[in-house]
Protein backbone atom coordinates (compact mmCIF):
# COMPACT_ATOMS: atom_id res chain seq x y z
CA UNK A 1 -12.97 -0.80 -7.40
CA UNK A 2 -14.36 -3.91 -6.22
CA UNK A 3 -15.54 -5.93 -9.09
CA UNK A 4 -19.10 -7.22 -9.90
CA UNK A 5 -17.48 -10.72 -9.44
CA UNK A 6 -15.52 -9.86 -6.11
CA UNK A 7 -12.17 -10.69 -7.72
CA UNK A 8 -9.24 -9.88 -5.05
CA UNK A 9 -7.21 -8.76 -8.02
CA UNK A 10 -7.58 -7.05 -11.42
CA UNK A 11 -5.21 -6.37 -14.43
CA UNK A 12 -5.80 -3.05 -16.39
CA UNK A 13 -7.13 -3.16 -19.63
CA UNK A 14 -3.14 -2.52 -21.13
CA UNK A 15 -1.67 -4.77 -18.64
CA UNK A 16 0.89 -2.22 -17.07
CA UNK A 17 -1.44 -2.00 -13.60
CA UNK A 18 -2.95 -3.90 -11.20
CA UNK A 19 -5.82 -3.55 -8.58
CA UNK A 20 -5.22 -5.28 -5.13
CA UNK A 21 -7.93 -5.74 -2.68
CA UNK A 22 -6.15 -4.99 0.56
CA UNK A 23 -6.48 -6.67 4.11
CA UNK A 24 -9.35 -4.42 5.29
CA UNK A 25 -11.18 -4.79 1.95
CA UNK A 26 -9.61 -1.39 0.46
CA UNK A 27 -8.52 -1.54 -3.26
CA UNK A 28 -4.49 -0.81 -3.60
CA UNK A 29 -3.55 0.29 -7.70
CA UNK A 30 -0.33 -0.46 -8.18
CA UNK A 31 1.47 0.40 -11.67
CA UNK A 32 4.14 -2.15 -12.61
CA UNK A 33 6.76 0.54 -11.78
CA UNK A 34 6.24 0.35 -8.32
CA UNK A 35 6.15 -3.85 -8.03
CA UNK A 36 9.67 -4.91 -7.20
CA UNK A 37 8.72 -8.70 -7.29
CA UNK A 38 5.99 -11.52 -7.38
CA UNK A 39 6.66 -14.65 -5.42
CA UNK A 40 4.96 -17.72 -5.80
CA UNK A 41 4.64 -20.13 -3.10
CA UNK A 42 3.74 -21.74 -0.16
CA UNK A 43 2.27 -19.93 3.09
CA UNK A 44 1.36 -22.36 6.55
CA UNK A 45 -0.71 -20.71 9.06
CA UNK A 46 -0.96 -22.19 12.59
CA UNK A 47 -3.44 -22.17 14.44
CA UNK A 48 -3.85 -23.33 17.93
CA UNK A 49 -3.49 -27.06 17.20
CA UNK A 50 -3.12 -27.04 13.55
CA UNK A 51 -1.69 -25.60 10.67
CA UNK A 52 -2.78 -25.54 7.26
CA UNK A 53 -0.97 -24.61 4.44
CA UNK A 54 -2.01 -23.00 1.62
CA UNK A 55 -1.08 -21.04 -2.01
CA UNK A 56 -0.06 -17.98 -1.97
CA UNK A 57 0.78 -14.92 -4.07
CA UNK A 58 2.99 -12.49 -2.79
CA UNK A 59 3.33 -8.94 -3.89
CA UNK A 60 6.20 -7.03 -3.05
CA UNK A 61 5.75 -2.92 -3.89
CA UNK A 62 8.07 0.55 -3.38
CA UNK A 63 6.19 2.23 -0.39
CA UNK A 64 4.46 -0.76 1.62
CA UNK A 65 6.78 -2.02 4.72
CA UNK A 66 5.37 -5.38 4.22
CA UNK A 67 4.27 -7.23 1.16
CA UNK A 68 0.79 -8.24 -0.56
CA UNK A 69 -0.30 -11.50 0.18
CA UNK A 70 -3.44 -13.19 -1.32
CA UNK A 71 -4.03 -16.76 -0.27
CA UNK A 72 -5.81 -19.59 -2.15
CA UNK A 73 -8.47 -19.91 0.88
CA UNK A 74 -9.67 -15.80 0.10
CA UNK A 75 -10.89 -16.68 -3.24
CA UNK A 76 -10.51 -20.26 -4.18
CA UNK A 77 -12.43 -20.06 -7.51
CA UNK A 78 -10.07 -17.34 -9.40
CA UNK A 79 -6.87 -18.10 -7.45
CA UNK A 80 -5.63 -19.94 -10.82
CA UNK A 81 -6.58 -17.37 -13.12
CA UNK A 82 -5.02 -14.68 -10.67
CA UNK A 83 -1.45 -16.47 -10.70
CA UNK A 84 -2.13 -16.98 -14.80
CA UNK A 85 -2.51 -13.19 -14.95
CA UNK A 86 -0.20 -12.43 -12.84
CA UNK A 87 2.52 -14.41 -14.36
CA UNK A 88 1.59 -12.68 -17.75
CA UNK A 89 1.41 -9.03 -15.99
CA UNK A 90 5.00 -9.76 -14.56
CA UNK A 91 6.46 -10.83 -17.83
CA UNK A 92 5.20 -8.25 -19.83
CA UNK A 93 6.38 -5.48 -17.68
CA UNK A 94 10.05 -7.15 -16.88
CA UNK A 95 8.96 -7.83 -12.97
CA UNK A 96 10.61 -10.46 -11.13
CA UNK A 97 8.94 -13.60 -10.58
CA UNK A 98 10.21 -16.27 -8.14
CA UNK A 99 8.33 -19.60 -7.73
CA UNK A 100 9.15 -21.81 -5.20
CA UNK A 101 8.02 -24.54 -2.93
């Protein structure tokens, strides 16, 4: 369910699920269970003559053949308070968490 304040991701009230908004805009629900890690990191794009690099949180579930990736330029304003949560969803259901450069 998209959100009244178009957040790309939502926590569930008890914290053991999370809502994804997916590349073409559908929402994903994944239940800790199926999360096999959260990475933290770095993601550079290039384009034609540039590349710009930029935050990213990656979600890695059973069942999808590639991972989740939200980056800081899709929501700029919450991307914060989505790694916050995240980090909190991830510790309180026992879900890896790698942060890196």
């Amino acid at each position: 369910m998209m959100t009244e304040n178009n957040r790309l991701v939502e926590c569930n009230r008890d914290w053991t699920g999370i809502t994804v908004i997916g590349n073409k805009g559908k929402p994903i629900f994944l239940d800790y269970s199926q999360i096999k890690e959260i990475r933290f990191g770095y993601y550079t794009e290039s384009k034609l003559f540039s590349k710009k690099t930029s935050e990213k949180i990656e979600i890695c579930a059973e069942g999808m053949k590639s991972p989740i990736l939200l980056l800081k330029q899709m929501d700029r304003d919450h991307f914060d308070q989505y790694k916050q949560e995240i980090s909190k969803f991830a510790k309180d259901n026992k879900i890896r968490l790698i942060e890196f450069d």
